[in-house]
Protein backbone atom coordinates (compact mmCIF):
# COMPACT_ATOMS: atom_id res chain seq x y z
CA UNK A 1 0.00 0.00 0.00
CA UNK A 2 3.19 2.20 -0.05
CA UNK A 3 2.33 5.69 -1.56
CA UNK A 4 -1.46 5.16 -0.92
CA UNK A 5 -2.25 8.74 1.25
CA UNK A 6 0.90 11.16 0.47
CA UNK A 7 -1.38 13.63 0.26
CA UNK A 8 -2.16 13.08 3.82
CA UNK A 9 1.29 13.74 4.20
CA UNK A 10 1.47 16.91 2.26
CA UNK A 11 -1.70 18.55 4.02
CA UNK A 12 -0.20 18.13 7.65
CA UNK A 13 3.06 19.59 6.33
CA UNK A 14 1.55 22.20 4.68
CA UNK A 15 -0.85 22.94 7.32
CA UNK A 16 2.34 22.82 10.61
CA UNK A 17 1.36 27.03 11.43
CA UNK A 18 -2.19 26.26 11.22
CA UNK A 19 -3.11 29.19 10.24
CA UNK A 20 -6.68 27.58 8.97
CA UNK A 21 -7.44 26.40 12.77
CA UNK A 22 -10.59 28.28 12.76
CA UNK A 23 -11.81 26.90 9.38
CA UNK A 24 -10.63 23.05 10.80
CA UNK A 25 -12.14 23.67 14.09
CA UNK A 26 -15.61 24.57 12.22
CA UNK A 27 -15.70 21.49 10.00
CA UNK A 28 -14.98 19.24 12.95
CA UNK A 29 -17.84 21.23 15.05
CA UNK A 30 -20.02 20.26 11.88
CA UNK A 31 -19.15 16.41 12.05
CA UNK A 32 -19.66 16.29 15.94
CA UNK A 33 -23.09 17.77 15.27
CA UNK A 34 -24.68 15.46 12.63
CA UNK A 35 -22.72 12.47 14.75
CA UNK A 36 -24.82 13.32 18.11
CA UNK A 37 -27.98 14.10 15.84
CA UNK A 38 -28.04 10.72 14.02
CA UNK A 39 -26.59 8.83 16.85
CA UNK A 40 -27.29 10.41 19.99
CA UNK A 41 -25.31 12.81 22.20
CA UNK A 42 -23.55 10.18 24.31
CA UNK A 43 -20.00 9.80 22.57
CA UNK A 44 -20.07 6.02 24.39
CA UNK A 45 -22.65 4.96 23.20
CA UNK A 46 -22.25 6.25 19.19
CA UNK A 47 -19.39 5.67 17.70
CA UNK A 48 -19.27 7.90 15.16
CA UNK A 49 -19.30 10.77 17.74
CA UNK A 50 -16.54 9.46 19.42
CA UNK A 51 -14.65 9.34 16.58
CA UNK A 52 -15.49 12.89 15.60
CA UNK A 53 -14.70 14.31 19.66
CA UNK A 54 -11.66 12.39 19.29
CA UNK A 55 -10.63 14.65 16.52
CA UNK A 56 -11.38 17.64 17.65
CA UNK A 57 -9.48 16.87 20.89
CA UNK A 58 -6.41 16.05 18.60
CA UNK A 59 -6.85 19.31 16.72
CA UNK A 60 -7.09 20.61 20.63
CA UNK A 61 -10.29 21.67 20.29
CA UNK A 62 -11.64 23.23 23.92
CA UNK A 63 -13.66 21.20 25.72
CA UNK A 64 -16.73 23.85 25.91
CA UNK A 65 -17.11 23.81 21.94
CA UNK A 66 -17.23 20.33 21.89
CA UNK A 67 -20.13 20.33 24.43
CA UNK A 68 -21.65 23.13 22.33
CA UNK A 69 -21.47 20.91 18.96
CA UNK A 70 -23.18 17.97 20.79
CA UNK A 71 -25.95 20.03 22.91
CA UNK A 72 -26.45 21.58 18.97
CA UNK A 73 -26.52 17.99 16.83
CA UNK A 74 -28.98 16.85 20.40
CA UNK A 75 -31.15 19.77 19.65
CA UNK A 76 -30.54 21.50 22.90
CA UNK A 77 -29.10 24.26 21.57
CA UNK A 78 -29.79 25.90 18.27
CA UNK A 79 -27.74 25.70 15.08
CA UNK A 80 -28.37 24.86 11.48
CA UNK A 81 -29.33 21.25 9.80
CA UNK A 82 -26.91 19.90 8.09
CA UNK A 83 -27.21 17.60 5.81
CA UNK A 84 -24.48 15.15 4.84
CA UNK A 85 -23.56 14.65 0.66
CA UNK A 86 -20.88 12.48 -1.13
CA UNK A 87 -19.72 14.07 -4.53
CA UNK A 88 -18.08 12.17 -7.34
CA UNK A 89 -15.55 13.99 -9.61
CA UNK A 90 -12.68 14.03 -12.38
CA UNK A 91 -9.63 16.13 -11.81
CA UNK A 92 -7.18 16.50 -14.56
CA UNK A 93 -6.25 13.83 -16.70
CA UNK A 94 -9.14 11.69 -15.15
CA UNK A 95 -7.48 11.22 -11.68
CA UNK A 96 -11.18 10.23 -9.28
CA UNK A 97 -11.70 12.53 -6.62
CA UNK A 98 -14.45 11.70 -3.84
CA UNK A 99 -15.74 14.91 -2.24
CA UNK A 100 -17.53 14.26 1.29
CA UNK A 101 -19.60 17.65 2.36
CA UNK A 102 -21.87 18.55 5.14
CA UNK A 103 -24.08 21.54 4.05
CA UNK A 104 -27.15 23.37 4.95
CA UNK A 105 -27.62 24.48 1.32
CA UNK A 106 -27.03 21.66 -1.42
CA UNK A 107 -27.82 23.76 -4.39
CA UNK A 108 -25.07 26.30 -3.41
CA UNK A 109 -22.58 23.73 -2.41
CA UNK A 110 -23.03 21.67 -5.78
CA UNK A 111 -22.83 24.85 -8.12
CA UNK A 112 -19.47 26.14 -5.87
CA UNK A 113 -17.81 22.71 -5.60
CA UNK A 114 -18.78 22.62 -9.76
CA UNK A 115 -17.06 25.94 -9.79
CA UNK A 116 -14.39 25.25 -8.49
CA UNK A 117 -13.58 21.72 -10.36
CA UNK A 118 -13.98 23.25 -14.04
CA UNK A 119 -11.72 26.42 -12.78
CA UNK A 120 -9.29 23.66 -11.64
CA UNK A 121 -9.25 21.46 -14.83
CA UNK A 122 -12.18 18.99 -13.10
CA UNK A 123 -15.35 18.38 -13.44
CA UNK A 124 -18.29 16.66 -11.50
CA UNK A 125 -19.39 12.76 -12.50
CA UNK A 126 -22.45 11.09 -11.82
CA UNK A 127 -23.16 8.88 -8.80
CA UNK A 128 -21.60 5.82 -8.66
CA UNK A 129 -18.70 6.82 -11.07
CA UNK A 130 -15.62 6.86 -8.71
CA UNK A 131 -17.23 5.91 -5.40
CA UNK A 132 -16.33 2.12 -6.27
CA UNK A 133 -12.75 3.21 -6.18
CA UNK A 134 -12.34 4.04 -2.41
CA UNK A 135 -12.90 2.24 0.83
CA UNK A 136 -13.55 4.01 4.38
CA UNK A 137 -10.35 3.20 6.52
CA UNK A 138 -8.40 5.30 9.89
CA UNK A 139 -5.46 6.40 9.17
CA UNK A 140 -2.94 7.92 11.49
CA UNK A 141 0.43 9.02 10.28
CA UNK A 142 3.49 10.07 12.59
CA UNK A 143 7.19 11.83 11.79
CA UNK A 144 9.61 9.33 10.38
CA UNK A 145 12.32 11.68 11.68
CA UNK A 146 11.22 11.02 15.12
CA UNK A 147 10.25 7.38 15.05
CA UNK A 148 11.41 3.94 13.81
CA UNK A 149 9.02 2.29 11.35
CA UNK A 150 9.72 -1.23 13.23
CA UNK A 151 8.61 0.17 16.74
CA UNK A 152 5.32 1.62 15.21
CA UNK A 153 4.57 -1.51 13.27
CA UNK A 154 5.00 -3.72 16.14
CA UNK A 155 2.33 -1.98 18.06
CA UNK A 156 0.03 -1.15 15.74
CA UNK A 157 -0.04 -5.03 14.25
CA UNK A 158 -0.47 -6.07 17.69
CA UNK A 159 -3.52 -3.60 18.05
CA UNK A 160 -4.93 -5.27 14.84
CA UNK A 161 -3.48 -2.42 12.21
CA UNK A 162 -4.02 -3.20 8.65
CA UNK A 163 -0.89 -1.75 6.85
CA UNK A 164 2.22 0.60 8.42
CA UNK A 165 3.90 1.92 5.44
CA UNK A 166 6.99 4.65 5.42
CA UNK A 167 6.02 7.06 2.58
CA UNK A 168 7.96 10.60 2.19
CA UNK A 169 8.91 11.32 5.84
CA UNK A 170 6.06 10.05 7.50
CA UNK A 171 5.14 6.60 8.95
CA UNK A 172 1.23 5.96 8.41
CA UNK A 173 -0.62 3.46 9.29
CA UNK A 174 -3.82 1.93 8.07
CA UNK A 175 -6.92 0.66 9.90
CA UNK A 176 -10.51 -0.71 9.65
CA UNK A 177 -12.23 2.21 10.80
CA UNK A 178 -13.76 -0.03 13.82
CA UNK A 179 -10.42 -0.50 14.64
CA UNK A 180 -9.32 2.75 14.35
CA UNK A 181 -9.79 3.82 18.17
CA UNK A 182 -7.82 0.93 19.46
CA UNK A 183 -5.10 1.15 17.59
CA UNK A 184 -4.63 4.65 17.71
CA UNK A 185 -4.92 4.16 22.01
CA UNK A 186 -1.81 1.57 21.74
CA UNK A 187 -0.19 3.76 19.97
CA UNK A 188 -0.28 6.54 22.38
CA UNK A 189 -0.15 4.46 25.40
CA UNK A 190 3.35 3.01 23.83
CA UNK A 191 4.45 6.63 23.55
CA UNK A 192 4.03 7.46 19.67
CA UNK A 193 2.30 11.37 19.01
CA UNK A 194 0.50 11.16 15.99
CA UNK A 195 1.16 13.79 13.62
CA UNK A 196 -3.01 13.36 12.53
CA UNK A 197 -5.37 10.99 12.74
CA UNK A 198 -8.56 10.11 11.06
CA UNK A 199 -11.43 8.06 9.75
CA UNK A 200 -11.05 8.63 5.56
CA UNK A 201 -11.38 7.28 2.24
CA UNK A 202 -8.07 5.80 0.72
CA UNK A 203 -8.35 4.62 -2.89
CA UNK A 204 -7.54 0.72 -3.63
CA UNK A 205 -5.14 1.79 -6.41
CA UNK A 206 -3.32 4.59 -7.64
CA UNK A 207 -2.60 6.53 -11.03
CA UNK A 208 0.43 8.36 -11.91
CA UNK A 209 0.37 11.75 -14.07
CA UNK A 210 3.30 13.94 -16.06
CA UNK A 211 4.25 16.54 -12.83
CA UNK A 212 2.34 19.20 -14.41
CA UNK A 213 -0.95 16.95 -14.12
CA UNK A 214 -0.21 16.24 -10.77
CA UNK A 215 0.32 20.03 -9.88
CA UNK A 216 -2.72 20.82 -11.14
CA UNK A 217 -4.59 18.03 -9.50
CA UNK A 218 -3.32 18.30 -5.96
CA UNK A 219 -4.24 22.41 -6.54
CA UNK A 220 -7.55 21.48 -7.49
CA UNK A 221 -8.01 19.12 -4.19
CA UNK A 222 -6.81 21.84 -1.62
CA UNK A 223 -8.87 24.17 -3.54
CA UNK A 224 -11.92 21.93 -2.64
CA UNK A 225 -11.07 21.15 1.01
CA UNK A 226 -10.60 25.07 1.52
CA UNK A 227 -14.12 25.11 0.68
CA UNK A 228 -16.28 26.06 4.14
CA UNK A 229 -18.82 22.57 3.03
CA UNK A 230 -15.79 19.99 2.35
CA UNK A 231 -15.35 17.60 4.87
CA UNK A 232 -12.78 15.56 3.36
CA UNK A 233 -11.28 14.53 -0.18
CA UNK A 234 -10.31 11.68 -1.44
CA UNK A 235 -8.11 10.68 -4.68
CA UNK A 236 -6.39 8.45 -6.42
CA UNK A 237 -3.99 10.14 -7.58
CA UNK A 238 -0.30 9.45 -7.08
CA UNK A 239 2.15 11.27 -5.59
CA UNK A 240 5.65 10.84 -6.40
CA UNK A 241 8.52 10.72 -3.41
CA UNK A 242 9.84 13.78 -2.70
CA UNK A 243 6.99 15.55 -5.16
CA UNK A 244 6.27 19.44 -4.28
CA UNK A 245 3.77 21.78 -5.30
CA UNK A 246 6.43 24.76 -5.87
CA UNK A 247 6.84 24.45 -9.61
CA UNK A 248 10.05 25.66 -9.14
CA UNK A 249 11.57 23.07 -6.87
């Protein structure tokens, strides 16, 4: 699976400052309030909310706006409905890109998201088109610099980890996402500090583009998850070792 989430790796490089804190902390207030609407407010008892709370406390989220996200998805607070939406999509030279959204307006999101694809060199497909390339997994990556692949991989196989791969300075390793909790707990309890850590979509195999292609692809994609709606995004693209976005490097 080497090489399967680079861009994983590029976003939590690129995003070190976190200067977009507010704009993360607002998407993961979002998630925490559809979780405890669908499933309840009690993070014990719904998973999904747990996995969402356990986010925002790795993005250090305070405590009172997670409360505030759950008493709004409960109802005991007010806040707008959100509803949840998968988009399919082609980014240039036909790399799949899987756009996950929670929105309280689906015609603007659709026609800003469609926007923003033909701008970039995309455009939108119909459902079912690229779905059937992806699979729901947790994935938490850590520095390479600071730990040795063989100490993460024996924990997190022991913890029932799918795949550790080492993949341009990063370790990452794959999960079910029912599994994801777990291992992620034995890997703290053993000492490791994830660098992130979530519940995504990771494409079963990959395509490579000319480096101008894949320039303009991974634009396109943090283009889309700048939008305010995106949850997540998802590709298969392929991103060669050591690849940068500076055209110039």
């Amino acid at each position: 699976m080497s090489g399967h989430s680079k861009w994983a790796s590029i976003k939590h490089k690129k995003g070190a400052v976190d200067a977009k804190r507010g704009k993360v902390f607002t998407k993961i207030i979002r998630e925490i309030s559809i979780a405890a609407r669908l499933g309840g407010g009690d993070p014990e008892a719904n998973p999904r909310l747990r996995t969402a709370v356990l986010k925002a406390k790795i993005a250090n989220m305070p405590k009172d706006n997670i409360d505030r996200a759950i008493k709004k998805g409960t109802g005991d607070l007010g806040g707008s409905d959100y509803v949840e939406l998968t988009y399919e999509a082609y980014g240039p030279g036909g790399v799949a890109i899987l756009i996950e959204a929670l929105t309280d307006n689906k015609n603007r999101t659709a026609a800003e998201l469609r926007h923003i694809l033909s701008r970039g060199g995309g455009n939108l497909g119909e459902s079912g088109s690229v779905a059937y390339l992806f699979k729901r997994k947790g994935l938490i990556t850590f520095d390479a610099a600071q730990y040795s692949e063989d100490a993460i991989l024996e924990v997190a196989l022991e913890a029932s980890a799918e795949d550790v791969a080492k993949t341009d300075g990063d370790i990452e390793v794959v999960t079910e996402p029912e599994e994801f909790e777990p291992v992620l707990e034995a890997l703290q309890k053993a000492g490791f500090e994830q660098s992130s850590a979530e519940v995504t979509m990771i494409a079963d195999a990959y395509v490579a583009l000319a480096d101008d292609k894949t320039r303009q692809a991974l634009r396109l994609i943090e283009n889309l998850e700048d939008h305010d709606d995106v949850q997540s995004v998802a590709s298969n693209l392929d991103i060669p070792e050591g690849f940068s976005l500076d055209d110039s490097e």
